[in-house]
PDB file of N, CA and C in Angstrom:
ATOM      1  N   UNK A   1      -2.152  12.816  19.660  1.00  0.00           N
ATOM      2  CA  UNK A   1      -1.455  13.717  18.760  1.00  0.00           C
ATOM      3  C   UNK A   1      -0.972  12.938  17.536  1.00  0.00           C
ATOM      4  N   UNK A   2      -1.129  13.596  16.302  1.00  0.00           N
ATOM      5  CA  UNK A   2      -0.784  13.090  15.044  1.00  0.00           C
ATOM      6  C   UNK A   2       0.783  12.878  14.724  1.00  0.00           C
ATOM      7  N   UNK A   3       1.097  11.787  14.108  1.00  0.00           N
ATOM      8  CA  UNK A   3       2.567  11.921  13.926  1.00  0.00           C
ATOM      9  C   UNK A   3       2.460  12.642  12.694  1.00  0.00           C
ATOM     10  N   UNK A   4       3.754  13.625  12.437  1.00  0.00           N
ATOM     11  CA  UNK A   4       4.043  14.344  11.700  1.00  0.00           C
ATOM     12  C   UNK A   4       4.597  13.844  10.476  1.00  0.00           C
ATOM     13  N   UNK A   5       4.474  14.432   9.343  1.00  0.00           N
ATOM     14  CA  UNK A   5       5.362  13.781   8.151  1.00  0.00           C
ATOM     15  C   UNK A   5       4.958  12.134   7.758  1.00  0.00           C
ATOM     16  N   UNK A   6       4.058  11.955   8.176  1.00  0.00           N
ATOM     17  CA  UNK A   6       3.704  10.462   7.843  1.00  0.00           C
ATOM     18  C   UNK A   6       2.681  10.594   6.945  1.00  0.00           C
ATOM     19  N   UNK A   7       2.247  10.234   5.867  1.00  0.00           N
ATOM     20  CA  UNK A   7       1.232  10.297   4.760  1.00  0.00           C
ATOM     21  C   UNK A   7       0.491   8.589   4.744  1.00  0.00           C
ATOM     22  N   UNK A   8      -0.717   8.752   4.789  1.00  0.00           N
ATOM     23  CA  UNK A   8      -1.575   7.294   4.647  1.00  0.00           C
ATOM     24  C   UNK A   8      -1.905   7.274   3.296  1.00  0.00           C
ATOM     25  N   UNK A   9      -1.413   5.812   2.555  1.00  0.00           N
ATOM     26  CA  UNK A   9      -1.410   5.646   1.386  1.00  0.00           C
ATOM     27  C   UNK A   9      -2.600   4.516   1.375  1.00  0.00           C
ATOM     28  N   UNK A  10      -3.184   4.288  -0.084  1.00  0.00           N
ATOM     29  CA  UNK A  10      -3.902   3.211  -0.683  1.00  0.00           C
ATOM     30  C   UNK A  10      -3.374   2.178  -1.111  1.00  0.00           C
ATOM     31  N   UNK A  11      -2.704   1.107  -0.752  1.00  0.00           N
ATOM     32  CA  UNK A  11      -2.005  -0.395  -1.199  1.00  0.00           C
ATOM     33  C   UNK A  11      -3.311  -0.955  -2.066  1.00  0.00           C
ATOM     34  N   UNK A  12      -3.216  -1.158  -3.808  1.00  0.00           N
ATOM     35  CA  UNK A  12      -4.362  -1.892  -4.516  1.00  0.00           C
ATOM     36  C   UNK A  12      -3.995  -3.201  -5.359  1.00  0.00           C
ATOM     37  N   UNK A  13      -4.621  -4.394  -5.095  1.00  0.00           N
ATOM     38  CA  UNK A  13      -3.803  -5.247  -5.766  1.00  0.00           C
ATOM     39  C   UNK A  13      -4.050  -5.122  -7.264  1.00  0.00           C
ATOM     40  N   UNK A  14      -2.891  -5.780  -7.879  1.00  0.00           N
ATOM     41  CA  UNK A  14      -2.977  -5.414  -9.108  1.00  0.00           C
ATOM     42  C   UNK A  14      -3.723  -6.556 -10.102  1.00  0.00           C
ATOM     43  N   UNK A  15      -4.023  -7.663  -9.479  1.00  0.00           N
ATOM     44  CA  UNK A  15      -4.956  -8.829 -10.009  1.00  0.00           C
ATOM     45  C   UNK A  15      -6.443  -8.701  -9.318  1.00  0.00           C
ATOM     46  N   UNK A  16      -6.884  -8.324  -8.447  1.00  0.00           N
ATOM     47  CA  UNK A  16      -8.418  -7.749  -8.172  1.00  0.00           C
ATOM     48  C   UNK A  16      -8.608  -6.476  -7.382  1.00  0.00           C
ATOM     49  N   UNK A  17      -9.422  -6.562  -6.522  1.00  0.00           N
ATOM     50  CA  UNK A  17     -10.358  -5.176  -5.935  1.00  0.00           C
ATOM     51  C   UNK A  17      -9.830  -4.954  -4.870  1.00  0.00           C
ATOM     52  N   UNK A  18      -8.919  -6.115  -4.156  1.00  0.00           N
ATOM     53  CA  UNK A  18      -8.769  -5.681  -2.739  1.00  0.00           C
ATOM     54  C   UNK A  18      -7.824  -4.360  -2.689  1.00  0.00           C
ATOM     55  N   UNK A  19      -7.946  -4.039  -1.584  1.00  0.00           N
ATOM     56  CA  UNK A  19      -7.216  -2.662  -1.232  1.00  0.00           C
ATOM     57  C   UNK A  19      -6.596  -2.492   0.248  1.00  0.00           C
ATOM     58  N   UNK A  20      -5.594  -2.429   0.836  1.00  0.00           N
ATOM     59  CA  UNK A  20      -4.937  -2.358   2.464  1.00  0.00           C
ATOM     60  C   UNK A  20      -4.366  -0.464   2.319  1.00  0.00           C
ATOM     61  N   UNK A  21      -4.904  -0.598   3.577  1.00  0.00           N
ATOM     62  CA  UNK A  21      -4.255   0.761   3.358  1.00  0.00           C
ATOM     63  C   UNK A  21      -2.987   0.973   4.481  1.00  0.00           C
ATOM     64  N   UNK A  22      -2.102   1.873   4.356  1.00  0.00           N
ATOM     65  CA  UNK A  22      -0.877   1.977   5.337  1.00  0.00           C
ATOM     66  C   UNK A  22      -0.304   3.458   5.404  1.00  0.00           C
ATOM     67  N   UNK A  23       0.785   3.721   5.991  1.00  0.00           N
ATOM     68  CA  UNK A  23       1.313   4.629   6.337  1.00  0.00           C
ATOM     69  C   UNK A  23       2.972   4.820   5.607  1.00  0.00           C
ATOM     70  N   UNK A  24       3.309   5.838   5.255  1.00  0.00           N
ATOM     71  CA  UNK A  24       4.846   5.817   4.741  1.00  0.00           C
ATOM     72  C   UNK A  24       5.343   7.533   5.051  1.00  0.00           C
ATOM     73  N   UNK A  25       6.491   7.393   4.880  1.00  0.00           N
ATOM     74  CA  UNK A  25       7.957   8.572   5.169  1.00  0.00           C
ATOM     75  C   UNK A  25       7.792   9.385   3.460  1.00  0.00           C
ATOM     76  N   UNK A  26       6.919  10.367   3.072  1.00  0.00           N
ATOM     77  CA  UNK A  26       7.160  10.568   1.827  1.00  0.00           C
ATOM     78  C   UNK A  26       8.716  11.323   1.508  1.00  0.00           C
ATOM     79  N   UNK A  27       9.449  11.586   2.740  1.00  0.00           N
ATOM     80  CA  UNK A  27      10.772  12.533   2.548  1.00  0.00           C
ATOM     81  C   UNK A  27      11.642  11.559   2.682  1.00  0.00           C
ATOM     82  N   UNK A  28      11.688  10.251   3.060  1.00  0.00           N
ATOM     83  CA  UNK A  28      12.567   8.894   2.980  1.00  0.00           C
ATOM     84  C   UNK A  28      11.808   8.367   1.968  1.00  0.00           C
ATOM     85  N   UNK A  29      10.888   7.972   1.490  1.00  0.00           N
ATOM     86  CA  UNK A  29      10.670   7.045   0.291  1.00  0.00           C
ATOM     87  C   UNK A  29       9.503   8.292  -0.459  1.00  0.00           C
ATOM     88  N   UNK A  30      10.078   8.734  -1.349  1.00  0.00           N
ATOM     89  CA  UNK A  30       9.392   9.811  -2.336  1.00  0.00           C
ATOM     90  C   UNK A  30       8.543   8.809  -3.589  1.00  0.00           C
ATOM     91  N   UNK A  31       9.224   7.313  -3.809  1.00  0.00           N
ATOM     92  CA  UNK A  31       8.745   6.537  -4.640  1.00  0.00           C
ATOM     93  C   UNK A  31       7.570   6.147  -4.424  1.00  0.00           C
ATOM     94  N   UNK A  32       7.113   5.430  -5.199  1.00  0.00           N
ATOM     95  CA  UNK A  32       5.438   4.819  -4.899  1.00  0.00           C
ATOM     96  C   UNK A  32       5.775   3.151  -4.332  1.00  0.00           C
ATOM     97  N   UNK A  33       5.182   2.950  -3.254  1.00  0.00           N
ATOM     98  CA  UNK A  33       5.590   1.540  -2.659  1.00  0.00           C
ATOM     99  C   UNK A  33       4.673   0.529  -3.807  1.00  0.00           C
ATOM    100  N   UNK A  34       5.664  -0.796  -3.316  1.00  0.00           N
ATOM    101  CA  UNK A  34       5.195  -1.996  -4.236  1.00  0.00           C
ATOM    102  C   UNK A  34       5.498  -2.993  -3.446  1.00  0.00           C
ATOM    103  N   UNK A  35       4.377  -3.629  -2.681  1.00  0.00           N
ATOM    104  CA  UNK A  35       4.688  -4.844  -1.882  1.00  0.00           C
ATOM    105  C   UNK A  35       4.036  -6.000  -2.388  1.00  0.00           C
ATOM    106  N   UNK A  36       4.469  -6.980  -2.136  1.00  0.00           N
ATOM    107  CA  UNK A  36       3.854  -8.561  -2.082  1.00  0.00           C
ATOM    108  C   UNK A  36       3.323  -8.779  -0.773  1.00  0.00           C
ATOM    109  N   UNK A  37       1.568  -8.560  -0.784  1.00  0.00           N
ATOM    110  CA  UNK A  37       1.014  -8.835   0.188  1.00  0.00           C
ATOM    111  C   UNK A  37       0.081 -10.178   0.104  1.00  0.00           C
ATOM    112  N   UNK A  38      -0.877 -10.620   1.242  1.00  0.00           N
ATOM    113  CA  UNK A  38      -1.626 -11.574   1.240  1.00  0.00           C
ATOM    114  C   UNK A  38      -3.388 -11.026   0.427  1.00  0.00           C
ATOM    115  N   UNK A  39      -3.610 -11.834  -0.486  1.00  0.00           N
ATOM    116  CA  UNK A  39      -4.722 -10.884  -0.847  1.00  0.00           C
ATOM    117  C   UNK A  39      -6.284 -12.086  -1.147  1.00  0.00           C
ATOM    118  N   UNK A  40      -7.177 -11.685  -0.053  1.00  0.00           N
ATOM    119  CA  UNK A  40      -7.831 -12.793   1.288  1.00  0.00           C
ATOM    120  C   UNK A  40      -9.191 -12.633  -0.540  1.00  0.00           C
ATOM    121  N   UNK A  41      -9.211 -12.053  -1.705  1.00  0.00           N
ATOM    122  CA  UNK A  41      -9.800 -12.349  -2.522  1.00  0.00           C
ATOM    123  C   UNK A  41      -9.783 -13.936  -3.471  1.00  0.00           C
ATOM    124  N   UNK A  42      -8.174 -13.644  -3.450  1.00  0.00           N
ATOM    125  CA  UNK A  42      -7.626 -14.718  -4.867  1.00  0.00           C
ATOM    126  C   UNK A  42      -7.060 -15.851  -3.481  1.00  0.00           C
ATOM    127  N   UNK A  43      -7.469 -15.505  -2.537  1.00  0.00           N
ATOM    128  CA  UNK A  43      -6.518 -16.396  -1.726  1.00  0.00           C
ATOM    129  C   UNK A  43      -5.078 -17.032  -1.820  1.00  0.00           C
ATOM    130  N   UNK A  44      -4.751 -16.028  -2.098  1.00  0.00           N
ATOM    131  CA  UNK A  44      -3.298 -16.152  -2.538  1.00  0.00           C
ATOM    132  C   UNK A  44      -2.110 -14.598  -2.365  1.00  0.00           C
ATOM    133  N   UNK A  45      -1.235 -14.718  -2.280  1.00  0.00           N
ATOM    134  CA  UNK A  45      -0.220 -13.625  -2.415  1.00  0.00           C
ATOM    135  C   UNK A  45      -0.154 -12.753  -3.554  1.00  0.00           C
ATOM    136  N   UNK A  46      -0.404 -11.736  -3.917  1.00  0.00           N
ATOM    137  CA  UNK A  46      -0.172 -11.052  -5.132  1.00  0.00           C
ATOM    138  C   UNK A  46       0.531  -9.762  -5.001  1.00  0.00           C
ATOM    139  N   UNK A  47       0.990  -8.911  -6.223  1.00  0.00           N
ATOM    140  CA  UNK A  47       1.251  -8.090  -5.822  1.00  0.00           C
ATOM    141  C   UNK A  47       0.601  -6.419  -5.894  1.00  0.00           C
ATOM    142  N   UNK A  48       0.857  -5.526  -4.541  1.00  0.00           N
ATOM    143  CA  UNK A  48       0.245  -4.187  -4.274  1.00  0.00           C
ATOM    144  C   UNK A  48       0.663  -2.815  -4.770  1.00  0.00           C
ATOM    145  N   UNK A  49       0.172  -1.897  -5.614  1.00  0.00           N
ATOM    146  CA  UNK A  49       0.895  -1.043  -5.927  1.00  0.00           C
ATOM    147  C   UNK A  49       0.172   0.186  -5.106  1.00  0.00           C
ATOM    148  N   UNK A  50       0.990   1.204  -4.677  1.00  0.00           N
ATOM    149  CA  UNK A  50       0.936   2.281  -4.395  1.00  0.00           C
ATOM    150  C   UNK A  50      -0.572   3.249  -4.881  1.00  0.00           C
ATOM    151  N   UNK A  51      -1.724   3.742  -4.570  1.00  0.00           N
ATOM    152  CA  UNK A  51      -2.733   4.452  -5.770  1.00  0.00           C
ATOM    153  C   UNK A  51      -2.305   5.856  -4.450  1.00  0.00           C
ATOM    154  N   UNK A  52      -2.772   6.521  -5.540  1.00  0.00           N
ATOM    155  CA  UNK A  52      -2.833   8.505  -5.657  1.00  0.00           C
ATOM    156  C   UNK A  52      -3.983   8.507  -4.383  1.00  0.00           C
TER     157      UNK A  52
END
């Protein structure tokens, strides 16, 4: 059974192509997430913005 109210988002880095995808609360965080993830292109940490 599906959890409810959970929306699967696109995480895209903002220095190349990679892309992670995840899960978020759109009625607790209505904003667009922005994490510092590991990004296995640049081999290095960069940062992820939220895509539509």
């Amino acid at each position: 059974m599906a959890k409810k109210g959970r929306v699967q988002v696109k995480l895209r880095s903002t220095e190349s192509a990679y892309m992670y995808t995840t899960t978020k609360n759109p009625k607790k965080h209505p904003e667009r997430m922005e994490l510092r993830k590991y990004d296995p292109m640049l081999r290095r940490h960069a940062q992820f913005k939220e895509e539509k």
